[in-house]
Protein backbone atom coordinates (compact mmCIF):
# COMPACT_ATOMS: atom_id res chain seq x y z
CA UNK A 1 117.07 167.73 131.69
CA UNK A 2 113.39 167.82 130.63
CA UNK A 3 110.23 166.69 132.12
CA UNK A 4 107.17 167.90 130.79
CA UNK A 5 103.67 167.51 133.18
CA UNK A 6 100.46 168.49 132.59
CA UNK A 7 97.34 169.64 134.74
CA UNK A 8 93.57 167.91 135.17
CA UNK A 9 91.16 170.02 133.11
CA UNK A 10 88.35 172.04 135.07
CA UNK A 11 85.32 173.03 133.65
CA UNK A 12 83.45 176.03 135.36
CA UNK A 13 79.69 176.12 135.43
CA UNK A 14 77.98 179.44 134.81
CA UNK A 15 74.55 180.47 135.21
CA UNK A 16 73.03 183.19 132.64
CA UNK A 17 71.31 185.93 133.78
CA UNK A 18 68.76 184.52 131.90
CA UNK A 19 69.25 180.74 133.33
CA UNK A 20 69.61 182.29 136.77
CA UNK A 21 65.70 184.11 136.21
CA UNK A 22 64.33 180.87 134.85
CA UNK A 23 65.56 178.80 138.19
CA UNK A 24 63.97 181.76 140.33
CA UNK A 25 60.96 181.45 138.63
CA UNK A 26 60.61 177.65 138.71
CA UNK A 27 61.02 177.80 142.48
CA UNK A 28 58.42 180.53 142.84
CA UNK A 29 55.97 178.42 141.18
CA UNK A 30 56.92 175.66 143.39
CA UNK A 31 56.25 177.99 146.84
CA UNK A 32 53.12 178.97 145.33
CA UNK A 33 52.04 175.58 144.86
CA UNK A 34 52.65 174.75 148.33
CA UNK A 35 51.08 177.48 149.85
CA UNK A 36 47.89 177.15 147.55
CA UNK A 37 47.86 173.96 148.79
CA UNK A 38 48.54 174.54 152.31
CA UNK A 39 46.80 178.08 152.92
CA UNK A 40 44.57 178.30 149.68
CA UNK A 41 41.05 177.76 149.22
CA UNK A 42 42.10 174.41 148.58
CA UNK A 43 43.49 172.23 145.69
CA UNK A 44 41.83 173.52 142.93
CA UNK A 45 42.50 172.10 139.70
CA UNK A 46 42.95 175.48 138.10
CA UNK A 47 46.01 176.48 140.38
CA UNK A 48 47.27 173.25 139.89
CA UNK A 49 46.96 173.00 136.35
CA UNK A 50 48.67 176.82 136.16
CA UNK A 51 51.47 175.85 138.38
CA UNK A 52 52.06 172.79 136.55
CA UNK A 53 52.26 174.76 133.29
CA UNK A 54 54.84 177.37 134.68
CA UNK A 55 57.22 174.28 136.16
CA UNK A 56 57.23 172.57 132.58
CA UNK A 57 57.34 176.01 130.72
CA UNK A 58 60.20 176.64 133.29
CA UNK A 59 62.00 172.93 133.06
CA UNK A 60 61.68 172.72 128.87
CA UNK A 61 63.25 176.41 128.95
CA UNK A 62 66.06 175.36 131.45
CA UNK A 63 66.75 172.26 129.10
CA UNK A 64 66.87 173.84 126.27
CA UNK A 65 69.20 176.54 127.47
CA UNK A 66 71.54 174.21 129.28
CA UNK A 67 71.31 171.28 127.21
CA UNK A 68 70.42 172.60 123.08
CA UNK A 69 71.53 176.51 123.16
CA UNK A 70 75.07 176.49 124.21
CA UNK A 71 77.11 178.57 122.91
CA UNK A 72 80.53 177.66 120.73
CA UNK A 73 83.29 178.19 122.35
CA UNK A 74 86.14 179.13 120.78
CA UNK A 75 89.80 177.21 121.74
CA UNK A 76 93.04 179.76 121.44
CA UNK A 77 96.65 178.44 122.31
CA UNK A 78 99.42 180.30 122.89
CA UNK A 79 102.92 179.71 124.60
CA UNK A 80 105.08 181.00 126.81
CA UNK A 81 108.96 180.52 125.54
CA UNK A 82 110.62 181.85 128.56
CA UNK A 83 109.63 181.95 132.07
CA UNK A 84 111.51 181.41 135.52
CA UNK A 85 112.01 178.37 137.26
CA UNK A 86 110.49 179.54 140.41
CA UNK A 87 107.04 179.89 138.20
CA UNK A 88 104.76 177.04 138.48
CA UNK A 89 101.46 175.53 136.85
CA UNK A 90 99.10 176.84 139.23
CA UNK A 91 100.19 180.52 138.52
CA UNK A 92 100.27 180.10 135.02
CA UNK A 93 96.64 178.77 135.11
CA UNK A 94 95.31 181.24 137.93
CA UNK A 95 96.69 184.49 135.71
CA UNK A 96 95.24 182.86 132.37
CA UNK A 97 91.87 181.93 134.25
CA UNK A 98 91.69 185.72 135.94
CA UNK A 99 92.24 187.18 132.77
CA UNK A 100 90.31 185.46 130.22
CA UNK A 101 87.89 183.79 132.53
CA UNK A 102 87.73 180.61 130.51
CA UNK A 103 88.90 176.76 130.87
CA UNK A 104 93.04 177.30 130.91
CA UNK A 105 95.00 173.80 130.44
CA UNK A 106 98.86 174.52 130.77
CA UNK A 107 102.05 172.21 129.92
CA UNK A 108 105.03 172.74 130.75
CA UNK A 109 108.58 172.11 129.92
CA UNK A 110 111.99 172.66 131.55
CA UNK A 111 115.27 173.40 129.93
CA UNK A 112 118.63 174.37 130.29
CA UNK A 113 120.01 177.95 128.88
CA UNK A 114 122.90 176.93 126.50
CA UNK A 115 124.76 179.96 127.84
CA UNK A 116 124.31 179.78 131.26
CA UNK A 117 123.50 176.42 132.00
CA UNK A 118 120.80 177.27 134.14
CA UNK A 119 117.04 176.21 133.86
CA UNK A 120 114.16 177.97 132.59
CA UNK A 121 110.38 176.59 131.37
CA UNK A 122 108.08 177.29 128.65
CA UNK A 123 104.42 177.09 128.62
CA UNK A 124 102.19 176.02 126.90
CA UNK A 125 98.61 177.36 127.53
CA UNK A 126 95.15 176.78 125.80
CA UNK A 127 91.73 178.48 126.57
CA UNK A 128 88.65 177.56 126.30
CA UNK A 129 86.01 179.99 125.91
CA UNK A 130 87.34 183.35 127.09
CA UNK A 131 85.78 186.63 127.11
CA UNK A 132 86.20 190.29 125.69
CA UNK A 133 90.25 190.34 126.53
CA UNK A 134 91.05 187.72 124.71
CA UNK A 135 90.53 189.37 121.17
CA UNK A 136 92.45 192.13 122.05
CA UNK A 137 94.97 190.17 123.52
CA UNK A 138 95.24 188.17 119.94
CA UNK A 139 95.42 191.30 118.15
CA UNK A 140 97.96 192.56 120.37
CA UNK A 141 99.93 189.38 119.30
CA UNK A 142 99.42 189.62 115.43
CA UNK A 143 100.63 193.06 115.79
CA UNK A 144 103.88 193.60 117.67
CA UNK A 145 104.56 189.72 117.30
CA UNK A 146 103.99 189.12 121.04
CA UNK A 147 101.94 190.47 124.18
CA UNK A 148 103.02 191.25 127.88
CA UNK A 149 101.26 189.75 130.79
CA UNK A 150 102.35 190.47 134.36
CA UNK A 151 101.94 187.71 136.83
CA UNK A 152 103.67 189.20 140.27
CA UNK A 153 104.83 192.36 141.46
CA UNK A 154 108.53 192.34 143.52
CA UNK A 155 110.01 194.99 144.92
CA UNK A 156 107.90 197.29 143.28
CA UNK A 157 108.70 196.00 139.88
CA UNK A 158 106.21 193.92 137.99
CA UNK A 159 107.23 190.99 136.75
CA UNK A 160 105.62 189.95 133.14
CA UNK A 161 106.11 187.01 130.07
CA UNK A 162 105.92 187.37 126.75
CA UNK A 163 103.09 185.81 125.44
CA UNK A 164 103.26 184.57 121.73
CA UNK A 165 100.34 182.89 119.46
CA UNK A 166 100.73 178.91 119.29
CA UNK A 167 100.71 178.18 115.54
CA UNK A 168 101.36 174.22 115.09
CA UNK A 169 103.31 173.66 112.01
CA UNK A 170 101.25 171.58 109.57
CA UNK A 171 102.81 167.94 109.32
CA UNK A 172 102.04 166.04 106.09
CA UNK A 173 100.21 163.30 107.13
CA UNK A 174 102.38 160.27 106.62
CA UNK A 175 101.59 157.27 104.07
CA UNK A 176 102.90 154.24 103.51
CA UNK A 177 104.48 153.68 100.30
CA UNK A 178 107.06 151.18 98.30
CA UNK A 179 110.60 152.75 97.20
CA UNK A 180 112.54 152.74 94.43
CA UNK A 181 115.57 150.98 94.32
CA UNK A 182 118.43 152.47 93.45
CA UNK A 183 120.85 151.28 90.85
CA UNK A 184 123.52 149.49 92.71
CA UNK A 185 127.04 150.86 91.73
CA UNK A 186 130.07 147.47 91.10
CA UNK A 187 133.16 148.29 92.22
CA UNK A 188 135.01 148.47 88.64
CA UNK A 189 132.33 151.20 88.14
CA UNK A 190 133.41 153.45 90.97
CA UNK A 191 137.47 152.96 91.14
CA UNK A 192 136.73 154.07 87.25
CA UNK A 193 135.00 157.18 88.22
CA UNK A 194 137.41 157.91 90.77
CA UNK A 195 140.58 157.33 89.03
CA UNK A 196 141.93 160.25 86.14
């Protein structure tokens, strides 16, 4: 029995220290504006020309860090080749997302033990992004061949998968192409190479 099901992809949205200081300071300069304008000595076009600077300093700054400067993100896959029945998708993604704090998608796949006849699933899991943890988790990997992530605690006992790197096999890439025939064998030709 196999069904395989994916989840939707989520992208999370986070602000910079820096980003988070240039919003700040574009909404200063837009309080200061208004109160020059409602408590000042009046519109002057000095404070408006100044505020009007800081907003488009502010704005082309904002752009260019949102827009131009992000940074690469890196994508690392890795599987899961045995894991419970009773484990879904969600709490695959939620302990891959609390851990690496990155963009998880996870497949999954359901199959029987040959043994025991009784299900199991394997994950498949790939981050995007990630922070510190994740290169130690990938050296952890190279070196003893796999890593251990715990996912629950019951009765005292945590419960954990063994993690291993995802490393597609590289498939030639198929081309079209006319064969041979083969030299077609009569029958006198094979009852004399079968007969003493």
């Amino acid at each position: 029995m196999r069904r395989a099901t994916t989840t939707t992809r989520y992208t999370k949205t986070k602000l910079t220290p820096l980003l988070l200081w240039l919003l700040c300071f574009g909404c200063f300069a837009l309080v200061a504006l208004l109160w020059l304008l409602c408590f000042g000595p009046g519109p002057s076009p000095f404070y408006l020309s100044l505020v009007a600077g800081l907003v488009k300093i502010e704005l082309c700054l904002f752009l260019y860090f949102t827009l131009i400067k992000q940074p690469s993100k890196s994508i690392m896959s890795f599987y899961i080749p045995y894991a419970l029945p009773h484990v879904t998708l969600a709490t695959v993604k939620d302990t891959f997302e609390a851990i690496f704090d990155g963009d998880v998608k996870v497949n999954e796949l359901i199959r029987k033990d040959r043994d025991t006849g009784r299900d199991f699933k394997l994950f498949w899991i790939t981050v995007e992004g990630g922070n510190k943890h994740i290169d130690f988790f990938i050296e952890e990997i190279k070196s003893a061949g796999s890593a251990k992530i715990t996912y629950e605690r019951s009765k005292g006992q945590d419960r954990y998968w063994q993690v291993k790197l995802n490393n597609p096999k590289p498939t030639e890439e198929f081309k079209p192409r006319i064969l041979k025939r083969e030299p077609e064998t009569t029958t006198t030709e094979t009852t004399a190479t079968t007969s003493p």
